[in-house]
C-alpha atoms as a PDB file:
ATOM      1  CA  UNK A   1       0.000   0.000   0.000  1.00  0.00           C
ATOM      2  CA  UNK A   2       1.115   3.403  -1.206  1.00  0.00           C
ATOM      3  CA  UNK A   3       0.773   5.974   1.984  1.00  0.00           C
ATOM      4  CA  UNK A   4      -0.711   9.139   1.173  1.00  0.00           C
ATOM      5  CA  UNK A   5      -1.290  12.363   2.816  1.00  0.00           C
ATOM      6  CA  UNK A   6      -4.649  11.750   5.018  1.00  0.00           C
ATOM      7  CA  UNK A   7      -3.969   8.161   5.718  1.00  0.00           C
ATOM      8  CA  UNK A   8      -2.721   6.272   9.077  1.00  0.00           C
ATOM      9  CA  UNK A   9       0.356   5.083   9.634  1.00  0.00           C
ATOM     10  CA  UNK A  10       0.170   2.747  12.407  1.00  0.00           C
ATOM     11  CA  UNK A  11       2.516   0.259  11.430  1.00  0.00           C
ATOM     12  CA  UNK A  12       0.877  -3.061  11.952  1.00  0.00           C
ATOM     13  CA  UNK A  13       2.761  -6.508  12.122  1.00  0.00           C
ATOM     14  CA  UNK A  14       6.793  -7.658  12.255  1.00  0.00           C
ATOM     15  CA  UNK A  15       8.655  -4.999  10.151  1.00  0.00           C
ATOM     16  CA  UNK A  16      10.650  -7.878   9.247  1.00  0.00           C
ATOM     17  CA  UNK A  17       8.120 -10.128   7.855  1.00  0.00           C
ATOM     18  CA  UNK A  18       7.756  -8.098   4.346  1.00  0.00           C
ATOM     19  CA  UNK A  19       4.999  -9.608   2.869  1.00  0.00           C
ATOM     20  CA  UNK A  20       2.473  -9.149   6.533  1.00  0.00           C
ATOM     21  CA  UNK A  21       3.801  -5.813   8.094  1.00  0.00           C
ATOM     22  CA  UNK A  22       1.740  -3.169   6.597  1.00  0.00           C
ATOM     23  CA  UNK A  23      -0.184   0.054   8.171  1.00  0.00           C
ATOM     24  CA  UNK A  24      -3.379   0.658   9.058  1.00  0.00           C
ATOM     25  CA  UNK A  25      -3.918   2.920   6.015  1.00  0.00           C
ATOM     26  CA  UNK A  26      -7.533   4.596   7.482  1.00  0.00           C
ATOM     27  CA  UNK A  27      -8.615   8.239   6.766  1.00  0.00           C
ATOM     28  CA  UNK A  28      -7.072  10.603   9.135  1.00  0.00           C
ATOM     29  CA  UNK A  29      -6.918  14.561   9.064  1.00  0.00           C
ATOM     30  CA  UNK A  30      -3.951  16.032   7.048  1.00  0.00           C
ATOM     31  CA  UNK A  31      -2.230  17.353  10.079  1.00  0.00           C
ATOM     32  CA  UNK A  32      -1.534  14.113  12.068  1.00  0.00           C
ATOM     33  CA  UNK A  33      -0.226  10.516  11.404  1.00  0.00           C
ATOM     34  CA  UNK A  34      -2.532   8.542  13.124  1.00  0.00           C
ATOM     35  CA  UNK A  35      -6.237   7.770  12.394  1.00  0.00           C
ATOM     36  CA  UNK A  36      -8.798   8.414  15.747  1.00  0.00           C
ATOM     37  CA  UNK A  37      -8.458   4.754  17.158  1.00  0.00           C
ATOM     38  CA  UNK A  38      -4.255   4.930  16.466  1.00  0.00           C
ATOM     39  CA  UNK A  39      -4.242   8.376  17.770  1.00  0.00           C
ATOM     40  CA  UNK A  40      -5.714   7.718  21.220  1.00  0.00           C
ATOM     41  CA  UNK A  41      -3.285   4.290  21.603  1.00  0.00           C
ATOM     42  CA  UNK A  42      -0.098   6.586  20.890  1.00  0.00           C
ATOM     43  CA  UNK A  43      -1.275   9.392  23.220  1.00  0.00           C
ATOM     44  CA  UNK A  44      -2.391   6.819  26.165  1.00  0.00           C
ATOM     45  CA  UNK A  45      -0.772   7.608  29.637  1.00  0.00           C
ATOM     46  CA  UNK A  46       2.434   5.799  30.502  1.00  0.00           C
ATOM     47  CA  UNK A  47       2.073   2.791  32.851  1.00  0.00           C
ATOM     48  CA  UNK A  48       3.428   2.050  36.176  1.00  0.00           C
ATOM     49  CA  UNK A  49       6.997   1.606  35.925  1.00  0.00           C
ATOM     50  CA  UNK A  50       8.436  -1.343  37.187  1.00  0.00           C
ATOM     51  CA  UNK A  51      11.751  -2.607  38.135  1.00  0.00           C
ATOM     52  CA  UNK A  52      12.590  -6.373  37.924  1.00  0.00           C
ATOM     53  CA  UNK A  53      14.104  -8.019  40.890  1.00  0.00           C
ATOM     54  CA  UNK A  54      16.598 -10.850  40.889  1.00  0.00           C
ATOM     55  CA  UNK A  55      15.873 -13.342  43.969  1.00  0.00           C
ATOM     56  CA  UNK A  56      14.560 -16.880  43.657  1.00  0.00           C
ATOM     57  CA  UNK A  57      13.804 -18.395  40.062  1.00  0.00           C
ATOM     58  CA  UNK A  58      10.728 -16.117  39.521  1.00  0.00           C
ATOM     59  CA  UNK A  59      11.467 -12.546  38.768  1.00  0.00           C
ATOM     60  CA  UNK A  60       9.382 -10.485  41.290  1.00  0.00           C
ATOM     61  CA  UNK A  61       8.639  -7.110  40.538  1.00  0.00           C
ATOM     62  CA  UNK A  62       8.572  -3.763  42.840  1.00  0.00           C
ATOM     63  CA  UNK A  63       6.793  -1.161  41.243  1.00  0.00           C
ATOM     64  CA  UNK A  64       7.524   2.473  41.338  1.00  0.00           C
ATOM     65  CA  UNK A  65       5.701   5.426  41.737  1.00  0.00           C
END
């Protein structure tokens, strides 16, 4: 698919895997990359933060603030 000006570009799929990878290709306004679903996934709050923890075979995690 041929991106133009006014469609998404979510990438979707392995960018290594030629013939699946593609992007999402919907309409989207002019001034942004991302259609209304896309845009509201790359603008989402961050998530807790966590740090892993070595100590018995399971990783444990403490998270952060």
């Amino acid at each position: 698919m041929a991106l133009r000006a006014g469609m998404c570009r979510w990438p979707i799929g392995d960018q290594h895997d030629f013939k699946r990878f593609r992007f999402c290709g919907c309409a989207c306004s002019l001034e942004t990359n991302y259609c209304e679903t896309h845009k509201k996934l790359a603008s989402a709050p961050n998530r807790p933060k966590s740090i892993p923890v070595a100590g018995n075979s399971l990783m444990s995690t403490i998270k952060t603030a």
